[in-house]
Protein backbone atom coordinates (compact mmCIF):
# COMPACT_ATOMS: atom_id res chain seq x y z
CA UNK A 1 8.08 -4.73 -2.55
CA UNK A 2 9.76 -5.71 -6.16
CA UNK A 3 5.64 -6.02 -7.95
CA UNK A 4 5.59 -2.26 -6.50
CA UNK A 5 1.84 -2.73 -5.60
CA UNK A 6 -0.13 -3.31 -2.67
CA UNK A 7 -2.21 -6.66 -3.24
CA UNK A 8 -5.86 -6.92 -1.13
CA UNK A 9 -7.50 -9.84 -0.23
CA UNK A 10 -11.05 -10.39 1.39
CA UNK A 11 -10.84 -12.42 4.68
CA UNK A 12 -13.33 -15.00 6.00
CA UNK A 13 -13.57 -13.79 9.55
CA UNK A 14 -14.91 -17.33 10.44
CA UNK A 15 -12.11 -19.55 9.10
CA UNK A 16 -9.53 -16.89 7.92
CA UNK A 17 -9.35 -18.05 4.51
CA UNK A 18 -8.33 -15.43 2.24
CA UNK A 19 -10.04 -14.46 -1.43
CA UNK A 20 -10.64 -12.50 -3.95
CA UNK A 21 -6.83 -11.35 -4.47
CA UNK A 22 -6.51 -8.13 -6.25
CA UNK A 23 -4.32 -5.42 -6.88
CA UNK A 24 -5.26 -2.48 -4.06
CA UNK A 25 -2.94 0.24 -5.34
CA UNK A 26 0.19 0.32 -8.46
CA UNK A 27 2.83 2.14 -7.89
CA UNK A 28 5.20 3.84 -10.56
CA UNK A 29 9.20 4.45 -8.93
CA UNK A 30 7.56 3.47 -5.18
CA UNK A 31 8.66 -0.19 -3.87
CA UNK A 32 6.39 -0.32 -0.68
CA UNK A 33 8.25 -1.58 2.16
CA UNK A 34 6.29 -0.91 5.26
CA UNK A 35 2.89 0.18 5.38
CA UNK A 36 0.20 1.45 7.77
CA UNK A 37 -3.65 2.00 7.33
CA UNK A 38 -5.05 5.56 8.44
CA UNK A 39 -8.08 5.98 9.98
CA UNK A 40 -9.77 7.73 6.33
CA UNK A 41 -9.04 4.17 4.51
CA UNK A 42 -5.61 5.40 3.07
CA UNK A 43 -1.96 3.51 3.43
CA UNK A 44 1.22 4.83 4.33
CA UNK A 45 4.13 3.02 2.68
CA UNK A 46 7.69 3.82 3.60
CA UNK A 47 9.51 3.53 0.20
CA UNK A 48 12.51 1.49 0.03
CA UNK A 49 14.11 3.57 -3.00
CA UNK A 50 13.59 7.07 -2.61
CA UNK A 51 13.84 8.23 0.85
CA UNK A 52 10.52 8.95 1.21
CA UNK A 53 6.73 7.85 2.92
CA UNK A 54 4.14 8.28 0.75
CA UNK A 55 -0.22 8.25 1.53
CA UNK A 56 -1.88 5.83 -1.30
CA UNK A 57 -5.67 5.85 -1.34
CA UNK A 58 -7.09 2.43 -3.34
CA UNK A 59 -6.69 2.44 -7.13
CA UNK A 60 -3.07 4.22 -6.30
CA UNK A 61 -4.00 8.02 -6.50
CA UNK A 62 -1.15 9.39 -4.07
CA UNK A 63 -2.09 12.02 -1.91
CA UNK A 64 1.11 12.86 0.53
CA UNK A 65 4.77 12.52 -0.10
CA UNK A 66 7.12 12.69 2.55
CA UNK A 67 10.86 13.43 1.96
CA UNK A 68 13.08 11.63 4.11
CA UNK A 69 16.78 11.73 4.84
């Protein structure tokens, strides 16, 4: 939430040791806290400042914003 990023990892499906960490998506004024994966390879992050849900595709181009009350 506070780095404002989503972080990726890739995942050893036989021992489910991570790797390869890297920043997924930087965010500017959005402090993911929540998120959900859509079936087109975006996230969903419910902001925690805001009042908002916003759509992140990798490398953090935002592509839907949400108001919330």
């Amino acid at each position: 939430t506070f780095a404002a990023q989503l972080t990726a990892f890739d995942v050893d499906l036989m021992t489910g040791k991570l790797s390869n960490k890297r920043c997924w998506a930087k965010f500017v004024d959005v402090y993911p806290d929540g998120i959900a994966a859509d079936r087109a390879g975006g996230i969903w992050v419910a902001a925690a400042k805001g009042n908002r849900a916003v759509r992140v595709e990798e490398g953090g181009k935002l592509t839907h914003v949400v108001p919330l009350g």
